[in-house]
N, C-alpha and C. Protein backbone atom coordinates (compact mmCIF):
# COMPACT_ATOMS: atom_id res chain seq x y z
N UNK A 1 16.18 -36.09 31.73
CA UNK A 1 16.09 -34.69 32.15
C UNK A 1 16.64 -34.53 33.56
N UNK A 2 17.23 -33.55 33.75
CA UNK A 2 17.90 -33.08 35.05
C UNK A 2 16.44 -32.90 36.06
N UNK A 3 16.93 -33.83 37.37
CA UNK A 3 16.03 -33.54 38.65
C UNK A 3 15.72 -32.31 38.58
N UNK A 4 14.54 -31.30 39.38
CA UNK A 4 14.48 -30.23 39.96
C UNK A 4 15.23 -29.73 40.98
N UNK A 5 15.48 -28.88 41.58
CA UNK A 5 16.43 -28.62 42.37
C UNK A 5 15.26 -28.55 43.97
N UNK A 6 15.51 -28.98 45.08
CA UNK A 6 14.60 -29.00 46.15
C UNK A 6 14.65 -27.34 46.59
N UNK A 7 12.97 -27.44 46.66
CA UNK A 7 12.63 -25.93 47.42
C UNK A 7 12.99 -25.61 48.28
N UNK A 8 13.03 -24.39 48.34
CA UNK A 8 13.84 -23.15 49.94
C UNK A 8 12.52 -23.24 50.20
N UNK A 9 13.30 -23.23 51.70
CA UNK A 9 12.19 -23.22 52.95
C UNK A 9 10.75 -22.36 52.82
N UNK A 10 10.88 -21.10 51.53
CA UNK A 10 9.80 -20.65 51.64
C UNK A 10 8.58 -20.99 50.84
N UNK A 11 9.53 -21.86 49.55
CA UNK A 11 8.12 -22.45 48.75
C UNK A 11 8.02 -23.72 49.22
N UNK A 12 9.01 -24.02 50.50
CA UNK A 12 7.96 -24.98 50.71
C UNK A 12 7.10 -25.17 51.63
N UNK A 13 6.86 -24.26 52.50
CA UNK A 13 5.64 -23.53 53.59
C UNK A 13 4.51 -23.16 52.58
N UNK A 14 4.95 -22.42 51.09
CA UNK A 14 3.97 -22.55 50.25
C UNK A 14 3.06 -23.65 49.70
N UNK A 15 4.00 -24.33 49.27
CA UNK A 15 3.63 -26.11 48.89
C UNK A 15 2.36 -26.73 50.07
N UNK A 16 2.98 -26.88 51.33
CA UNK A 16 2.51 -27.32 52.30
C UNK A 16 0.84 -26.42 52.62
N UNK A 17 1.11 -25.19 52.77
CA UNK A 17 -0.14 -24.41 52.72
C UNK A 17 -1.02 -24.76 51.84
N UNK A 18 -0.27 -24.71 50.51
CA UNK A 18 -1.26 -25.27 49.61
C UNK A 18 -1.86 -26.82 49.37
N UNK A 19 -1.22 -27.30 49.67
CA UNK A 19 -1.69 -28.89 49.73
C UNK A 19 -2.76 -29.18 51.27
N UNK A 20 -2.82 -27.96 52.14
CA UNK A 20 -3.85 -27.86 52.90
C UNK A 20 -5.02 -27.61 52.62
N UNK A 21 -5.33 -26.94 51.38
CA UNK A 21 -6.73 -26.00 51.14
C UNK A 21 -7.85 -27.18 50.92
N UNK A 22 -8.68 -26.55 52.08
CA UNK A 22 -9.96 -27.09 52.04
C UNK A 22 -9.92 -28.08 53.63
N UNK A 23 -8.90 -28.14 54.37
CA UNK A 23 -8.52 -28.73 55.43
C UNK A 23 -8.82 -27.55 56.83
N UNK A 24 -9.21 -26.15 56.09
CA UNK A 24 -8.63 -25.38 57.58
C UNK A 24 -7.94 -24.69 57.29
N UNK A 25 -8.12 -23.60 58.08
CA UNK A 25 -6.90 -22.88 58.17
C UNK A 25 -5.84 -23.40 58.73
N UNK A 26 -4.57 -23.06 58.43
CA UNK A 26 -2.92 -23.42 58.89
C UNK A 26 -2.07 -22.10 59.14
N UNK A 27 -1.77 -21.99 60.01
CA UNK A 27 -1.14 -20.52 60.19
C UNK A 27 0.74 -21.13 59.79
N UNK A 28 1.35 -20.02 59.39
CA UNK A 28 2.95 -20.41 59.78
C UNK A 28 3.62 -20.61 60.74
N UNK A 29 3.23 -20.56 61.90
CA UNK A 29 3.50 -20.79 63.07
C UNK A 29 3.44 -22.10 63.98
N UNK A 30 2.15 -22.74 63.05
CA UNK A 30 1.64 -23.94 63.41
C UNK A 30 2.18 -25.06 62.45
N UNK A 31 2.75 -24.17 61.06
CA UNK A 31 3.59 -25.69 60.70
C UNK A 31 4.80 -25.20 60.39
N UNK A 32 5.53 -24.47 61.39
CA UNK A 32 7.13 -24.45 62.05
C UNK A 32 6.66 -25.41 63.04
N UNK A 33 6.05 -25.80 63.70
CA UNK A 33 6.23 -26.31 65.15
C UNK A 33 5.90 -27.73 64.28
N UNK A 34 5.06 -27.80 63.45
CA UNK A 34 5.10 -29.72 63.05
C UNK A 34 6.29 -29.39 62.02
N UNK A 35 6.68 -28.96 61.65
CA UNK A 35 8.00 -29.63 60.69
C UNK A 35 9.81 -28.46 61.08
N UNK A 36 10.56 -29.04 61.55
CA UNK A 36 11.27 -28.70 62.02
C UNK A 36 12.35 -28.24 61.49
N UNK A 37 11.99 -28.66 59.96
CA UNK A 37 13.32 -27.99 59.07
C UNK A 37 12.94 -26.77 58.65
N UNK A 38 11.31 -26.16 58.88
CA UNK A 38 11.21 -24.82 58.42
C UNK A 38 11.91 -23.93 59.42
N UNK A 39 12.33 -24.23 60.26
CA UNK A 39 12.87 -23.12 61.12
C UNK A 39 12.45 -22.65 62.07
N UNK A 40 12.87 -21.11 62.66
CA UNK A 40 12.00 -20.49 63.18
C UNK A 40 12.61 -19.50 63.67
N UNK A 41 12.64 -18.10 64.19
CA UNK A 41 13.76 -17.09 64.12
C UNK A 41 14.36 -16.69 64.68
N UNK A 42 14.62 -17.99 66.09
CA UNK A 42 16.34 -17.83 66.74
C UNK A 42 16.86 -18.69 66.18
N UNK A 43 16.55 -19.32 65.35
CA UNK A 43 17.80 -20.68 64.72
C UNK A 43 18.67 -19.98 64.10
N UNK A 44 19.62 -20.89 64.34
CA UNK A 44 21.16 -19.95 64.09
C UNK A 44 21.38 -20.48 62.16
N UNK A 45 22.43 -20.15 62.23
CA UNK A 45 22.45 -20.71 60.65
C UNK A 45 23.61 -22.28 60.82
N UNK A 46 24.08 -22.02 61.39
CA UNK A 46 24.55 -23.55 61.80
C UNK A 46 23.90 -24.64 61.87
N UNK A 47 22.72 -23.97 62.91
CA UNK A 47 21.04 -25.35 63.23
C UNK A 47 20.34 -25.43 62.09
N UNK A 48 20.66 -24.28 61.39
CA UNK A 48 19.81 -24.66 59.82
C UNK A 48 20.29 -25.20 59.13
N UNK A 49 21.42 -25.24 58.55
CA UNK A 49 22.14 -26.25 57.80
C UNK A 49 22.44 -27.60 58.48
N UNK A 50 22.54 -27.47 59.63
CA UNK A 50 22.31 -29.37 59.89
C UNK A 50 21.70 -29.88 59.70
N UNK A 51 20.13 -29.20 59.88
CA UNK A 51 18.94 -29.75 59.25
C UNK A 51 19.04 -30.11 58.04
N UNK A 52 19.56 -29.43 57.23
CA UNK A 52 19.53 -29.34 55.73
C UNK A 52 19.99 -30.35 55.31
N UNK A 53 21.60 -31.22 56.24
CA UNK A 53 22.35 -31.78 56.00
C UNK A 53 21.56 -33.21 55.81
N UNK A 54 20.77 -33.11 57.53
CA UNK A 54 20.40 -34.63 58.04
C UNK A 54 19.39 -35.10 56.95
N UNK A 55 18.77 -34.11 56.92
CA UNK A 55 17.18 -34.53 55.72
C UNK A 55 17.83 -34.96 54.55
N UNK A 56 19.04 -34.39 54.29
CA UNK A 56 19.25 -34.99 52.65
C UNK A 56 20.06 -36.30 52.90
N UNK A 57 21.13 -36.63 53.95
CA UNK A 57 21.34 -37.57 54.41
C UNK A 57 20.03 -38.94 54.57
N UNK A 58 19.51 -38.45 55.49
CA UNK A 58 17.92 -39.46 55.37
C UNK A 58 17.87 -40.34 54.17
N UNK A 59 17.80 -39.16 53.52
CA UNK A 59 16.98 -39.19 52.34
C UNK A 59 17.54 -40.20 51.53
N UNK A 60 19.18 -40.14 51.16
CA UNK A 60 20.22 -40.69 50.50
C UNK A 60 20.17 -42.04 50.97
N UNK A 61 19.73 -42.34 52.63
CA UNK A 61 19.90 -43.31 52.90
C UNK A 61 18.60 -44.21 53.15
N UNK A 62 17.44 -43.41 52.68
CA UNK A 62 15.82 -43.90 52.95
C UNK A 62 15.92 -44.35 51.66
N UNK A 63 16.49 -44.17 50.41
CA UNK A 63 16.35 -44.13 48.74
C UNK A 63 17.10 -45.21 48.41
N UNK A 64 17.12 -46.33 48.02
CA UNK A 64 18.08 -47.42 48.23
C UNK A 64 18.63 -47.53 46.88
N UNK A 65 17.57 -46.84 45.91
CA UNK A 65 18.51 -47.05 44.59
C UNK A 65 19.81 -45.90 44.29
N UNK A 66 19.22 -44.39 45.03
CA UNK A 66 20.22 -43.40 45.25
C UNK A 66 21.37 -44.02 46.13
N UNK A 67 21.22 -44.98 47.36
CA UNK A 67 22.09 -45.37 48.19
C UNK A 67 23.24 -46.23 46.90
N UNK A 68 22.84 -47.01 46.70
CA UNK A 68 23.44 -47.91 45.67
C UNK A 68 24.21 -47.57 44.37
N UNK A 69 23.88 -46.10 44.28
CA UNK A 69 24.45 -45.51 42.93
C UNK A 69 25.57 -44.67 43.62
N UNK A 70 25.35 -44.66 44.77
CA UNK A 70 26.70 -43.37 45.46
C UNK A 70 27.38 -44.81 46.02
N UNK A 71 27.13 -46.23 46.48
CA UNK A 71 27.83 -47.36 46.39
C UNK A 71 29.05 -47.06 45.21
N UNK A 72 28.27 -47.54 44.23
CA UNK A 72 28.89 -47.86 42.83
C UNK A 72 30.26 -46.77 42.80
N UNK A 73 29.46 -45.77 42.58
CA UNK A 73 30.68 -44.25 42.22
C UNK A 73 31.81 -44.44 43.23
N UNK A 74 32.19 -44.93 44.43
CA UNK A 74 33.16 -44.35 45.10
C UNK A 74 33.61 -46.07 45.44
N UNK A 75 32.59 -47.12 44.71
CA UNK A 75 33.16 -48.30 44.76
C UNK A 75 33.42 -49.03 46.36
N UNK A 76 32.75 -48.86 46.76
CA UNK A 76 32.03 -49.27 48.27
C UNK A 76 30.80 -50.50 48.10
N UNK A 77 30.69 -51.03 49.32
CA UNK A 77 29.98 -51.88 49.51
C UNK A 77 28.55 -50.60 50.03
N UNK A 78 27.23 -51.37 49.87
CA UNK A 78 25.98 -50.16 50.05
C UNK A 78 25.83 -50.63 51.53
N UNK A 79 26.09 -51.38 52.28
CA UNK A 79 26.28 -51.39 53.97
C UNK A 79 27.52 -50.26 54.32
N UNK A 80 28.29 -50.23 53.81
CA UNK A 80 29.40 -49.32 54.26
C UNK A 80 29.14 -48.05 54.11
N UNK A 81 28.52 -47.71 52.75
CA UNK A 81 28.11 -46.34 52.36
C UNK A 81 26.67 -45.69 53.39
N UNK A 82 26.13 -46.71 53.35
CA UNK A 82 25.31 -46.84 54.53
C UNK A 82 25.44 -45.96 56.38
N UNK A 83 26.33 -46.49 56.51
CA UNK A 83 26.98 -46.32 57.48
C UNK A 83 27.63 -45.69 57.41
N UNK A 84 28.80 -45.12 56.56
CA UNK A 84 29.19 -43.53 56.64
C UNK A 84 28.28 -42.42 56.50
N UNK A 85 26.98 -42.88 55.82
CA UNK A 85 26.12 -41.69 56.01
C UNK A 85 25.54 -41.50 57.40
N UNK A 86 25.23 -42.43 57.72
CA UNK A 86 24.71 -42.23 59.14
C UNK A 86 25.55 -41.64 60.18
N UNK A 87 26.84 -42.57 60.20
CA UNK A 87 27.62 -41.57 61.08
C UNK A 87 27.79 -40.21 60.56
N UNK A 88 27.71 -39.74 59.38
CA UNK A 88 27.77 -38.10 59.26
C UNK A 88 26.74 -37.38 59.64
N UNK A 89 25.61 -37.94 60.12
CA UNK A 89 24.29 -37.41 60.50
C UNK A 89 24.32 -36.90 62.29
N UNK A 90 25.58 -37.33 63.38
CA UNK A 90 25.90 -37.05 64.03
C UNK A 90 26.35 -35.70 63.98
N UNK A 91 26.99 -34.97 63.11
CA UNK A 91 27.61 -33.59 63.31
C UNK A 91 27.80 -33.58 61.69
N UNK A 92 26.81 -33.40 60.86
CA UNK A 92 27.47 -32.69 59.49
C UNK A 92 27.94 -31.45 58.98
N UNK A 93 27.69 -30.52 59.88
CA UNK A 93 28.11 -29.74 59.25
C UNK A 93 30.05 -29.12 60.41
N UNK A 94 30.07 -30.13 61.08
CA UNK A 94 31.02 -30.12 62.27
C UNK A 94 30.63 -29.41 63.48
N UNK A 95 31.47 -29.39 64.40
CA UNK A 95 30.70 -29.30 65.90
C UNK A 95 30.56 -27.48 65.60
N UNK A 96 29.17 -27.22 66.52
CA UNK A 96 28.82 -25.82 66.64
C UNK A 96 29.27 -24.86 66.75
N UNK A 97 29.54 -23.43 66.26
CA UNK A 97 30.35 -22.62 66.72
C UNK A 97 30.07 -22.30 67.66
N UNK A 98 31.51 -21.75 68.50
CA UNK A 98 31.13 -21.27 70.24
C UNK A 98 30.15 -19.79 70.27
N UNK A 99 29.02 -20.14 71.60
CA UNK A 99 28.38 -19.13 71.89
C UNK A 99 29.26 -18.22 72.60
N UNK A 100 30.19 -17.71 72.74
CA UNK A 100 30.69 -17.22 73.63
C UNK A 100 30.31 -15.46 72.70
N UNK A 101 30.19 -14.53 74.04
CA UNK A 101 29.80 -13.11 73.74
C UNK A 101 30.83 -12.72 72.86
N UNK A 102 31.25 -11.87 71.63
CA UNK A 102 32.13 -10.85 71.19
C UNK A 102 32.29 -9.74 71.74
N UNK A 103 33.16 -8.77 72.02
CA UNK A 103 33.81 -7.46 72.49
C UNK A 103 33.86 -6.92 71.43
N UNK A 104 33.03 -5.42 71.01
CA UNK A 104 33.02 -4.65 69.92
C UNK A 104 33.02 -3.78 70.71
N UNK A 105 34.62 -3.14 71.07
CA UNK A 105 34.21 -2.02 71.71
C UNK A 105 34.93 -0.85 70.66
């Protein structure tokens, strides 16, 4: 059977809330500040998708049998594949767009 597809940020503040009950109250505010991929509402959409990027990166590379199967497919050694993931964890989604002000006049 096909994986599930991973939750948007909002069921999974749900998830998390819910896997609290009986612990306390948890406000949303208090678990933006412990988990950093929920966001928070000056993050740009750039800083959000890097997040998005690095965690699944991690992930690819915390998972050794997932590491080993993206080995196989592109016919790489799993140290090498290894290591191109990591170096993509430096800038995945490429360097930031410039803050510079726009002129809408």
């Amino acid at each position: 059977p096909p994986s599930p597809s991973p939750p948007n940020p909002i069921e999974l503040i749900i998830i998390i809330i819910m896997s609290n009950l009986g612990h306390g109250n948890i406000s949303v505010d208090q678990l933006k500040a412990r988990y950093i991929g929920t966001g928070h509402a000056d993050m740009s959409k750039h800083e959000w998708a890097t997040n998005i990027h690095r965690d699944t990166l991690a992930s690819h590379v915390g998972h050794y049998d997932l590491l080993s199967y993206f080995a196989v497919a592109q016919n790489d050694s799993i140290g090498r594949v290894r290591a191109q993931m990591l170096e993509k964890m430096i800038e995945p989604c490429g360097p930031p767009p410039s803050s510079k002000p726009t002129d809408k006049n």
